[in-house]
N, C-alpha and C. Protein backbone atom coordinates (compact mmCIF):
# COMPACT_ATOMS: atom_id res chain seq x y z
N UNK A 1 12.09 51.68 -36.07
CA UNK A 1 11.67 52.16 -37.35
C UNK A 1 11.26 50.99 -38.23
N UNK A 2 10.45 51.30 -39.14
CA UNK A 2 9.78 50.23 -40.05
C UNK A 2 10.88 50.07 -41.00
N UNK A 3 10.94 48.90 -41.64
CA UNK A 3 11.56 48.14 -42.71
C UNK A 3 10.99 48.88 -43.74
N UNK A 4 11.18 49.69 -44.87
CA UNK A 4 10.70 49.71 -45.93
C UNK A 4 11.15 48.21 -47.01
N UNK A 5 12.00 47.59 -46.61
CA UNK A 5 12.29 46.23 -47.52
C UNK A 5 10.90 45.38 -47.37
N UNK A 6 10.36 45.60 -45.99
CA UNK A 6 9.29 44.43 -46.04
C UNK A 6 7.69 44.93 -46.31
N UNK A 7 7.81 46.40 -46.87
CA UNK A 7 6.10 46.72 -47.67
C UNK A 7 6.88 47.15 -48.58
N UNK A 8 5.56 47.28 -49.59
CA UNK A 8 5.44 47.42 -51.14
C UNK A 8 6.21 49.17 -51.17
N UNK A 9 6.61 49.26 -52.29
CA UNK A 9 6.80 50.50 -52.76
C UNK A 9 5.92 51.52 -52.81
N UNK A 10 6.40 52.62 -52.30
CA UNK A 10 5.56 53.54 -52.44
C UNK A 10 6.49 54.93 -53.05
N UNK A 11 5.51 55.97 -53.41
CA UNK A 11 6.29 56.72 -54.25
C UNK A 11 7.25 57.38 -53.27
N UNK A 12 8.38 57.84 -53.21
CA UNK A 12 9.30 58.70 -51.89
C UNK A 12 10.14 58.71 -52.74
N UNK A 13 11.42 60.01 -52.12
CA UNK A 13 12.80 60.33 -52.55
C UNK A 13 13.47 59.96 -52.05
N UNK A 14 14.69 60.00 -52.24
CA UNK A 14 15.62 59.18 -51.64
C UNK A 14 16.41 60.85 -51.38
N UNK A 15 16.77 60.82 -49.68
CA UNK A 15 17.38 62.14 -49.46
C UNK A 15 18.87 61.84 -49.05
N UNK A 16 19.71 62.69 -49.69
CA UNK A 16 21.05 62.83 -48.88
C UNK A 16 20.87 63.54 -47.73
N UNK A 17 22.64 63.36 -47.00
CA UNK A 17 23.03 63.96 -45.74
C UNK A 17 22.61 65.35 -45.75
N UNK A 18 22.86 66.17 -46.32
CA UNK A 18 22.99 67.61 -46.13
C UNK A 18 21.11 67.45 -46.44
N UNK A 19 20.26 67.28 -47.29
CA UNK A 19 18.88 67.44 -47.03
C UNK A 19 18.08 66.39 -45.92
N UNK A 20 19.19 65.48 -45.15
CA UNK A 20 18.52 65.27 -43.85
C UNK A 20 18.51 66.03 -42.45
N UNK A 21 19.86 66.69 -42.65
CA UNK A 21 20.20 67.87 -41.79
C UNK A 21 19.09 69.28 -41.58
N UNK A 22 18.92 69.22 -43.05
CA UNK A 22 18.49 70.37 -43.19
C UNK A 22 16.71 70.06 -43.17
N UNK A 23 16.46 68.97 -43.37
CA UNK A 23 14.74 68.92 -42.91
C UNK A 23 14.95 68.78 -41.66
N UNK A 24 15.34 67.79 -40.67
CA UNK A 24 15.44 68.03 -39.07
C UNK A 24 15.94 68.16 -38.11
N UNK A 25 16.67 69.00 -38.70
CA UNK A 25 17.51 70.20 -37.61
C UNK A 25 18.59 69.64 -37.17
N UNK A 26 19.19 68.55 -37.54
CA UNK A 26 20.20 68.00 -36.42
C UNK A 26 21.73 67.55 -37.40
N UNK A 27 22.21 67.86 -36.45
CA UNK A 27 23.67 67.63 -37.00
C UNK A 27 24.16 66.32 -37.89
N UNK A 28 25.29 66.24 -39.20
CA UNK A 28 25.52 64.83 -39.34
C UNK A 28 25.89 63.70 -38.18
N UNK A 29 26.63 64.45 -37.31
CA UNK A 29 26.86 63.10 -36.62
C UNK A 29 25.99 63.04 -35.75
N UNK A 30 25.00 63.77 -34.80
CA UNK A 30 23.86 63.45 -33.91
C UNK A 30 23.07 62.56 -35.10
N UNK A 31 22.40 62.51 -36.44
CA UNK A 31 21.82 61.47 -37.26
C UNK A 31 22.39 60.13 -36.97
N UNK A 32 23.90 60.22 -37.53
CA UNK A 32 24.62 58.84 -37.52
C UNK A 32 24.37 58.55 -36.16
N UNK A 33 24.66 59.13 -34.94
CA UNK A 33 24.51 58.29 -33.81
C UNK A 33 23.35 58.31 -33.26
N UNK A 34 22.06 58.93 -33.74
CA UNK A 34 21.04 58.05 -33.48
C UNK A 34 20.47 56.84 -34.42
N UNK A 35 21.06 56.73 -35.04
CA UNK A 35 20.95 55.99 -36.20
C UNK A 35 21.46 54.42 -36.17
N UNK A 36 22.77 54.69 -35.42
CA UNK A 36 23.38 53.77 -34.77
C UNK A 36 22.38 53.04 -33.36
N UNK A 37 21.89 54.07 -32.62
CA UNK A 37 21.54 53.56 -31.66
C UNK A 37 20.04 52.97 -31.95
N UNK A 38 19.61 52.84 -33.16
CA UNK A 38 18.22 52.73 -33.62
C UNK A 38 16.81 53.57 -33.25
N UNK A 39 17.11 54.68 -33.01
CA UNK A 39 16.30 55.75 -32.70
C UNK A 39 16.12 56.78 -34.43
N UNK A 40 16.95 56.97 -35.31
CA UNK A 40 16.62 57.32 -36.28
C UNK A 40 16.97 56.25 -37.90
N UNK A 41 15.91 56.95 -38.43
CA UNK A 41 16.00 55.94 -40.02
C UNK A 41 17.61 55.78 -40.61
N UNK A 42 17.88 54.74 -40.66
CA UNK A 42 19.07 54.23 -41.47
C UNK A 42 19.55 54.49 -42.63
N UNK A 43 20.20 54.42 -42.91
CA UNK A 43 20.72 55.19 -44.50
C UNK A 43 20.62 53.73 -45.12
N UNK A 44 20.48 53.82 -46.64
CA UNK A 44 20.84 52.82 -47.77
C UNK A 44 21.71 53.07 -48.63
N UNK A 45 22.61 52.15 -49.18
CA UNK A 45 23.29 52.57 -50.03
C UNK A 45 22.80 52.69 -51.55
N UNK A 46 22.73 53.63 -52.13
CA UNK A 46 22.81 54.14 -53.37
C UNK A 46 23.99 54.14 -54.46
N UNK A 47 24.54 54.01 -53.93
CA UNK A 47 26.00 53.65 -55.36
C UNK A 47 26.83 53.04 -54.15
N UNK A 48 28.22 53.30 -54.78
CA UNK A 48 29.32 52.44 -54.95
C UNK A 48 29.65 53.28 -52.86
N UNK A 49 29.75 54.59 -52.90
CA UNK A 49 30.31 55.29 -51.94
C UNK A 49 29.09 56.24 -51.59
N UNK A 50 27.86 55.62 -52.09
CA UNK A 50 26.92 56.99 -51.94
C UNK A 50 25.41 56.09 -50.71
N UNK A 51 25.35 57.28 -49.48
CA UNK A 51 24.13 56.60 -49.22
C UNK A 51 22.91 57.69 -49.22
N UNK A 52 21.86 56.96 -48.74
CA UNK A 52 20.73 58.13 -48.84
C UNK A 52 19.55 57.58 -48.08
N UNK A 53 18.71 58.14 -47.53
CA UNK A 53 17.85 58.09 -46.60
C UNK A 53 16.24 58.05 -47.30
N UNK A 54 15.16 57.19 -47.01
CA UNK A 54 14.16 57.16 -47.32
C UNK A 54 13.21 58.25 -46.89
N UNK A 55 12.87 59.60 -48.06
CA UNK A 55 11.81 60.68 -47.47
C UNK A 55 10.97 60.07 -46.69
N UNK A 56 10.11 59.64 -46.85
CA UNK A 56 8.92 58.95 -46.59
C UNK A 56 9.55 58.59 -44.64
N UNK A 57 10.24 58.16 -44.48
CA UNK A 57 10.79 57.56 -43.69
C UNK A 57 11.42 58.41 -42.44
N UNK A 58 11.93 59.74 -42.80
CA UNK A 58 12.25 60.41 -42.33
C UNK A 58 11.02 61.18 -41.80
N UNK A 59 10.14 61.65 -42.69
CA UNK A 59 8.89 62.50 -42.31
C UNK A 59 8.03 62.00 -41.27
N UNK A 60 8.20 60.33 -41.11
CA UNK A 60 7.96 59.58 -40.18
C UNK A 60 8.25 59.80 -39.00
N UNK A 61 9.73 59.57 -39.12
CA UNK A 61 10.13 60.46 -37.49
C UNK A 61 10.34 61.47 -37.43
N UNK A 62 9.61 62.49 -37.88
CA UNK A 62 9.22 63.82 -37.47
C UNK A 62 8.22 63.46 -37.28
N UNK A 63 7.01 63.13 -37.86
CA UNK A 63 5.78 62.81 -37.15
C UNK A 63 5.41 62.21 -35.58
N UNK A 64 6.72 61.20 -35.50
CA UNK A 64 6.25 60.25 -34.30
C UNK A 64 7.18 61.77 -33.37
N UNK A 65 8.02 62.49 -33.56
CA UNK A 65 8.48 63.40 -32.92
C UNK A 65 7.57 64.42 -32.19
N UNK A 66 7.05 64.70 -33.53
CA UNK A 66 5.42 65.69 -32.61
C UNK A 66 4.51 64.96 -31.55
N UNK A 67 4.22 63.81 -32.24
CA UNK A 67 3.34 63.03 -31.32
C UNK A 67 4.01 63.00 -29.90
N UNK A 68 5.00 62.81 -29.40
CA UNK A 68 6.18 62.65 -28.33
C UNK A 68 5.32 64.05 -27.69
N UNK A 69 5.72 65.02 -28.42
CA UNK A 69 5.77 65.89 -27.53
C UNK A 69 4.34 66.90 -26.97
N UNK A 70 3.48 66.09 -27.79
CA UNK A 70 2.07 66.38 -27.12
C UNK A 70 1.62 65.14 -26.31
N UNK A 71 2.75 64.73 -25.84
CA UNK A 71 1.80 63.53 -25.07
C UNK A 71 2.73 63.80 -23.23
């Protein structure tokens, strides 16, 4: 997955757990452990105890997901 630290800003939300679940289908801990294994986007921290996931970033790997599966 791409670095968003190393391009410019672009406009995106910053999504929690329960609206990453719920855009692609997959459980909290199937995320965390692909996440771990570097197959899905990484969380950032947002506060003190809070993290959150880059939209932009996520829609990404749903995209490269489709592509997968027409090929």
């Amino acid at each position: 997955m791409a670095s968003s630290a190393a391009s410019p800003p672009r406009r995106s939300r910053v999504l929690r757990i329960d609206q990453v679940t719920d855009t692609v289908g997959l459980s909290k801990s199937s995320i965390y452990r692909l996440g771990n294994l570097g197959l899905f986007p990484k969380p950032f921290k947002i506060g003190i105890s809070a993290v959150g996931w880059d939209e932009a970033e996520i829609e990404f790997w749903i995209y490269e997901r489709k592509l997968e599966a027409f090929h």
